[in-house]
N, C-alpha and C. Protein backbone atom coordinates (compact mmCIF):
# COMPACT_ATOMS: atom_id res chain seq x y z
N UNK A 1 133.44 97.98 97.56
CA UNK A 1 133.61 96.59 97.91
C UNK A 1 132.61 95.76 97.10
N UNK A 2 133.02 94.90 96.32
CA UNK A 2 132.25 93.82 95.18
C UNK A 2 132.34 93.27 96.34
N UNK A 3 131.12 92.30 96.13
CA UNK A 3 130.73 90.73 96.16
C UNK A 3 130.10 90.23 95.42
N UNK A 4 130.51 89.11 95.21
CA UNK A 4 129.78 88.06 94.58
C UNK A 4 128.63 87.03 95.22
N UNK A 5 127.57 87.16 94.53
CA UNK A 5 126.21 86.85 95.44
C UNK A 5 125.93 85.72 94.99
N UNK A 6 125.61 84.66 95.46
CA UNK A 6 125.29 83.39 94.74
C UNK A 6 123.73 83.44 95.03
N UNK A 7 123.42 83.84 94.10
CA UNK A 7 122.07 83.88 93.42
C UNK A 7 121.42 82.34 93.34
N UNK A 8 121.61 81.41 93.19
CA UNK A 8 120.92 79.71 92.92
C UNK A 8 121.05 79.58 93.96
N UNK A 9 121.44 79.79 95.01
CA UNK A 9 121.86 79.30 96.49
C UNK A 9 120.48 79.92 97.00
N UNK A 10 120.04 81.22 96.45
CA UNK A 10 119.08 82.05 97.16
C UNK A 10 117.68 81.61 96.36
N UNK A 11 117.53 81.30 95.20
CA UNK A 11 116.95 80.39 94.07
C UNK A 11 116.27 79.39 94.78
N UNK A 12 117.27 78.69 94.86
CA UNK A 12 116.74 77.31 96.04
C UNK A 12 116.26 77.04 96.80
N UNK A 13 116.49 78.29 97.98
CA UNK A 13 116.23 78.66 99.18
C UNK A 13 114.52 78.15 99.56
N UNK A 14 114.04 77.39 100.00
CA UNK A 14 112.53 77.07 100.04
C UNK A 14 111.73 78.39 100.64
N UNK A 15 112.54 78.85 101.16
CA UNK A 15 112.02 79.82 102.41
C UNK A 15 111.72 81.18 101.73
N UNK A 16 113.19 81.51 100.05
CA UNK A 16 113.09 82.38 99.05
C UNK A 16 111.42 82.07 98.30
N UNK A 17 111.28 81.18 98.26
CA UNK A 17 110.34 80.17 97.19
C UNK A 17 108.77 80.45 97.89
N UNK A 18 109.21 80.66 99.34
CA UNK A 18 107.77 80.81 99.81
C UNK A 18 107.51 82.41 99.69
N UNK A 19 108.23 83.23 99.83
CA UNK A 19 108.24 84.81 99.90
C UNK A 19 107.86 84.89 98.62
N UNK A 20 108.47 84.77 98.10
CA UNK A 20 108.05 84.85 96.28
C UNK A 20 106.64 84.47 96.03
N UNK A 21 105.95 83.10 96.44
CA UNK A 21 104.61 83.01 96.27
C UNK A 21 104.20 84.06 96.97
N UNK A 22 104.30 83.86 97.99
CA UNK A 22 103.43 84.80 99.35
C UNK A 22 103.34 86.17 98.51
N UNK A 23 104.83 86.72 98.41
CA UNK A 23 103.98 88.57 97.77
C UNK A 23 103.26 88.45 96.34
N UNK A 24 103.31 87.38 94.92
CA UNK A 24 103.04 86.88 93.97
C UNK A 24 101.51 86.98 94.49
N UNK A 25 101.22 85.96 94.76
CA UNK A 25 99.94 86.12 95.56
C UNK A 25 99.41 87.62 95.83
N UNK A 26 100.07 88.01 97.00
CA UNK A 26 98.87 89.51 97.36
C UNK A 26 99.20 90.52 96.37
N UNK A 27 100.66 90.60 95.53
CA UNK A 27 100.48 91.33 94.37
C UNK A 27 99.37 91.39 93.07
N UNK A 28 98.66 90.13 93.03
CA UNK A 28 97.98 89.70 91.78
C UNK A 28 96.58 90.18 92.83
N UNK A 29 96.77 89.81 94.09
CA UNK A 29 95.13 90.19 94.27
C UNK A 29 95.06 91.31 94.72
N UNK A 30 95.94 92.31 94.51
CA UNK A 30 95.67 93.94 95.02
C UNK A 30 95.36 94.53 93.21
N UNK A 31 96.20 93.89 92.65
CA UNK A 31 95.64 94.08 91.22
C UNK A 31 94.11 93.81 90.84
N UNK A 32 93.65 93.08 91.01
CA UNK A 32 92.32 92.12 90.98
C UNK A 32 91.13 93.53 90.94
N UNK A 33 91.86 93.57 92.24
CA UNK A 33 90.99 94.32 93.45
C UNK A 33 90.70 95.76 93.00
N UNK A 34 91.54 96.13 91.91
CA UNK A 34 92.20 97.75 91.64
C UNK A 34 91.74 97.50 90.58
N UNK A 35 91.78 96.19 89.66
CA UNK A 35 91.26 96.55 88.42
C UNK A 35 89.92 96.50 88.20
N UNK A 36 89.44 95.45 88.95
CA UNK A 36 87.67 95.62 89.58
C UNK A 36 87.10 97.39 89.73
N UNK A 37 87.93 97.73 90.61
CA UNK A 37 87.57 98.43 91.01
C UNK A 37 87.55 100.10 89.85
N UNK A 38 88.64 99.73 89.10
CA UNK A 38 88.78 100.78 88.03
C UNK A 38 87.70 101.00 87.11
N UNK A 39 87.80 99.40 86.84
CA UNK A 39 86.67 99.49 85.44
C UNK A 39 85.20 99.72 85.86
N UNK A 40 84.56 99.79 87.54
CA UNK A 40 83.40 99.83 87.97
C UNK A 40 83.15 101.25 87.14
N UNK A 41 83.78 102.06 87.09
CA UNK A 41 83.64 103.58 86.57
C UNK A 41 83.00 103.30 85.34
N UNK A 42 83.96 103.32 84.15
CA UNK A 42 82.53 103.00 82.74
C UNK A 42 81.62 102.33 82.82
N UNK A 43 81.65 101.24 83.41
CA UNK A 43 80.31 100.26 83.52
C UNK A 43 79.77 100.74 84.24
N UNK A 44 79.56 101.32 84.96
CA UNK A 44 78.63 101.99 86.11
C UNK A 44 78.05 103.48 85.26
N UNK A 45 78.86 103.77 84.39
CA UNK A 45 78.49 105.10 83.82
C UNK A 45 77.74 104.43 82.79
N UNK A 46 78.18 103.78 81.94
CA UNK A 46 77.12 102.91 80.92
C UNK A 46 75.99 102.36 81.24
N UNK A 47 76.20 101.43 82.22
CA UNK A 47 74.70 100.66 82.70
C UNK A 47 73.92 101.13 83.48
N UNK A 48 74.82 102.44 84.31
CA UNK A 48 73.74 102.58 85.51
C UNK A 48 73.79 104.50 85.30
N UNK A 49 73.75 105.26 83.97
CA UNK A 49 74.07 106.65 83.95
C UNK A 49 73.34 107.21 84.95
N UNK A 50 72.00 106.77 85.73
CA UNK A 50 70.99 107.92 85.99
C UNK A 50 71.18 108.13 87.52
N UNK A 51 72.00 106.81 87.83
CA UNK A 51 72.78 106.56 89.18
C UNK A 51 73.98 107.62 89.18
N UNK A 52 74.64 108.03 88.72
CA UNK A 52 75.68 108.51 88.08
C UNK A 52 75.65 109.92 88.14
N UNK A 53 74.45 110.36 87.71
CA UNK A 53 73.91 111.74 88.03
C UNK A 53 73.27 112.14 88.98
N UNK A 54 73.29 111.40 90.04
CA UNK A 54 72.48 111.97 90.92
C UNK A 54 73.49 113.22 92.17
N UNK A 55 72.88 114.47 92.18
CA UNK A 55 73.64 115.24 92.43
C UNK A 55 74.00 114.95 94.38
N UNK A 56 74.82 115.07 94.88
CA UNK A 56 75.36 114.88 95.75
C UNK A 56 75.37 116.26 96.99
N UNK A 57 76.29 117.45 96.22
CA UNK A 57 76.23 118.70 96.64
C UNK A 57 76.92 119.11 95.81
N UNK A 58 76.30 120.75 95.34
CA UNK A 58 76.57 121.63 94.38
C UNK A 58 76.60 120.76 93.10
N UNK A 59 77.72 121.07 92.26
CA UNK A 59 77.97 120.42 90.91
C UNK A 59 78.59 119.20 90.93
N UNK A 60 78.62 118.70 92.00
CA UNK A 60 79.52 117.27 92.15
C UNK A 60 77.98 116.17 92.18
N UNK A 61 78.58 115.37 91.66
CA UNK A 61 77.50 113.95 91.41
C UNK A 61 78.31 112.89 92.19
N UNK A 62 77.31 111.64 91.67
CA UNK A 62 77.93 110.53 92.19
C UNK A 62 79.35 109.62 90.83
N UNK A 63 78.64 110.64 89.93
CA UNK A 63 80.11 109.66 88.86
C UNK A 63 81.31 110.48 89.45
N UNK A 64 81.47 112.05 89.92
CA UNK A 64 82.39 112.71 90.19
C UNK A 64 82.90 111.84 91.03
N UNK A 65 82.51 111.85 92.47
CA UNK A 65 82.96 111.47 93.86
C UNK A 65 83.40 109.84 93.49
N UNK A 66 83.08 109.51 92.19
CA UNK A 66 83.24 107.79 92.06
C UNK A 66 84.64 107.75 91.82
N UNK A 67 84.61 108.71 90.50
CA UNK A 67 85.92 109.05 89.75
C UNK A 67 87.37 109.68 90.63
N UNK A 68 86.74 110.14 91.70
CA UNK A 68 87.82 110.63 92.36
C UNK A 68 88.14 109.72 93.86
N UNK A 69 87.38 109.34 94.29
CA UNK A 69 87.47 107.61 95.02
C UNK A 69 88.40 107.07 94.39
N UNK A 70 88.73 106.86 92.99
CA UNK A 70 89.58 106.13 92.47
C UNK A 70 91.00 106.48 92.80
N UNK A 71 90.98 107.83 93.29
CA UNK A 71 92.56 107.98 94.01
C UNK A 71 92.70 107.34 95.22
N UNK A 72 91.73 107.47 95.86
CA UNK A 72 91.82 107.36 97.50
C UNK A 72 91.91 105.58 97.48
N UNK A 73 91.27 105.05 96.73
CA UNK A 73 91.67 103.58 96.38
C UNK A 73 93.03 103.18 96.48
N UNK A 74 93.61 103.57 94.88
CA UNK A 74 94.63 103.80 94.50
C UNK A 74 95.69 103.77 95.50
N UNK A 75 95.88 104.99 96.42
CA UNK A 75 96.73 105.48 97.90
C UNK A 75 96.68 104.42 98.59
N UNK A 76 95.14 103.85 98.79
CA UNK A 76 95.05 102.97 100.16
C UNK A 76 95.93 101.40 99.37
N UNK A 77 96.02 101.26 98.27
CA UNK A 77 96.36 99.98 97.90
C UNK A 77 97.96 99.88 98.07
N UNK A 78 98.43 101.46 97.12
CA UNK A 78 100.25 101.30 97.66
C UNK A 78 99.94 101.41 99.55
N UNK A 79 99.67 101.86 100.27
CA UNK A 79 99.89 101.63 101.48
C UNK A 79 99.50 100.22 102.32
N UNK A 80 98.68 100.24 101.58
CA UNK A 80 98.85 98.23 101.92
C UNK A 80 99.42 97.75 101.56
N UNK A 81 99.75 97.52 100.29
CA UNK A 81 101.33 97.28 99.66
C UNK A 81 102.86 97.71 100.90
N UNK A 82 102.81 98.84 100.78
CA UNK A 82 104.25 99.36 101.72
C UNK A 82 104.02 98.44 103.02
N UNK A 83 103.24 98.24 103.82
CA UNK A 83 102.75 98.33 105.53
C UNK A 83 102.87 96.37 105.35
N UNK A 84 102.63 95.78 104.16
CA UNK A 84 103.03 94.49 104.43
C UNK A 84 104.54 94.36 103.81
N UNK A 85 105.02 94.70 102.47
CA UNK A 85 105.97 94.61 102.59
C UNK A 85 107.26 94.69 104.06
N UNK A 86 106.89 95.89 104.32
CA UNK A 86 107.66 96.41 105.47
C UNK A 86 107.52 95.73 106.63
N UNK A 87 106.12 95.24 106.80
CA UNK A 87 106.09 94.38 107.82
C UNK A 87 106.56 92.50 107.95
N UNK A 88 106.63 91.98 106.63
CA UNK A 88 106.35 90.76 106.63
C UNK A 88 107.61 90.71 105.04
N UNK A 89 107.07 90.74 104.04
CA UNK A 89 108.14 90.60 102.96
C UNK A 89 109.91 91.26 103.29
N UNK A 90 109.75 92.45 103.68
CA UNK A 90 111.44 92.04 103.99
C UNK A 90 112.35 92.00 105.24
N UNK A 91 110.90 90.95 106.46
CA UNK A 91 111.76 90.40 107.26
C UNK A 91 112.02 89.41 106.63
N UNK A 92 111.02 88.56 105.70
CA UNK A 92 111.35 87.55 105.22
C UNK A 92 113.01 87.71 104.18
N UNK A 93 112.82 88.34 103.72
CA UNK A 93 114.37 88.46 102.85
C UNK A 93 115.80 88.81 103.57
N UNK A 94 115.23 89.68 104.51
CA UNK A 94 116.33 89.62 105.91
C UNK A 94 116.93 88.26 106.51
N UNK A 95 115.80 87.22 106.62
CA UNK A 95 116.16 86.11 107.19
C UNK A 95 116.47 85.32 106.43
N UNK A 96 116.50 85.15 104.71
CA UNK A 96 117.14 84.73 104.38
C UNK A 96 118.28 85.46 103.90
N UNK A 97 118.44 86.26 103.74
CA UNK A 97 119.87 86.85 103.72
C UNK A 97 121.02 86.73 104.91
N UNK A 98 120.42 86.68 105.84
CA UNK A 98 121.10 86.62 107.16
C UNK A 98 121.30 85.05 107.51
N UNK A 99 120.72 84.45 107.15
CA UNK A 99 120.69 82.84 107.28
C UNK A 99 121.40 82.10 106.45
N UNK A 100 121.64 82.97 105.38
CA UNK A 100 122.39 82.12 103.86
C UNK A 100 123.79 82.30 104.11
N UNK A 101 124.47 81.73 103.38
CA UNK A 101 125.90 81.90 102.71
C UNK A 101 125.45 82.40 100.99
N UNK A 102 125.78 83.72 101.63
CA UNK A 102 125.56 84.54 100.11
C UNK A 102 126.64 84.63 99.21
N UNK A 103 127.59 84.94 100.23
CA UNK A 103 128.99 85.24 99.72
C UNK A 103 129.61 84.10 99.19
N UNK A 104 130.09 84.26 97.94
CA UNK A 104 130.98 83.02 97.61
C UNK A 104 132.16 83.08 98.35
């Protein structure tokens, strides 16, 4: 079953217009946040090496446990990502989908 979706209808939509900022928004600042947080690794290994080496337990340091933080980051950011989407971005697209005349 085709349909035809009128896309400018949904374009227009103020309510489309605000969802779009709204995730625009926390998309750029989970980036921010991730890329801050990425590049702390060389600069922290450059400016601060002796910090870097300080042993922790066994052969693991603090650049190790830094470097591998960077996953657990990483994880926690798509799950903040998923947990608002899911919560807030696509009721919002629900309600305008459900509210519109999509269908030509």
């Amino acid at each position: 079953m085709a349909s035809n979706i009128n896309w400018a209808a949904i374009d227009n939509d103020p309510r489309f217009q605000a969802l779009h900022k709204k995730k625009t928004t926390f998309l750029w600042s989970l980036m921010i946040i991730s890329t801050v947080y990425y590049f702390l690794l060389p600069i922290g290994a450059a400016y601060y090496p002796e910090l870097f080496k300080i042993k922790v337990w066994g052969p693991m340091n603090v650049g190790i446990l830094f470097a591998l933080s960077e996953f657990v980051v990483a994880w926690t950011i798509a799950a903040v990502y998923a947990r608002r989407a899911n919560r807030q971005f696509d009721a919002m697209a629900a309600e305008i989908v459900r509210d519109s005349n999509l269908i030509k």
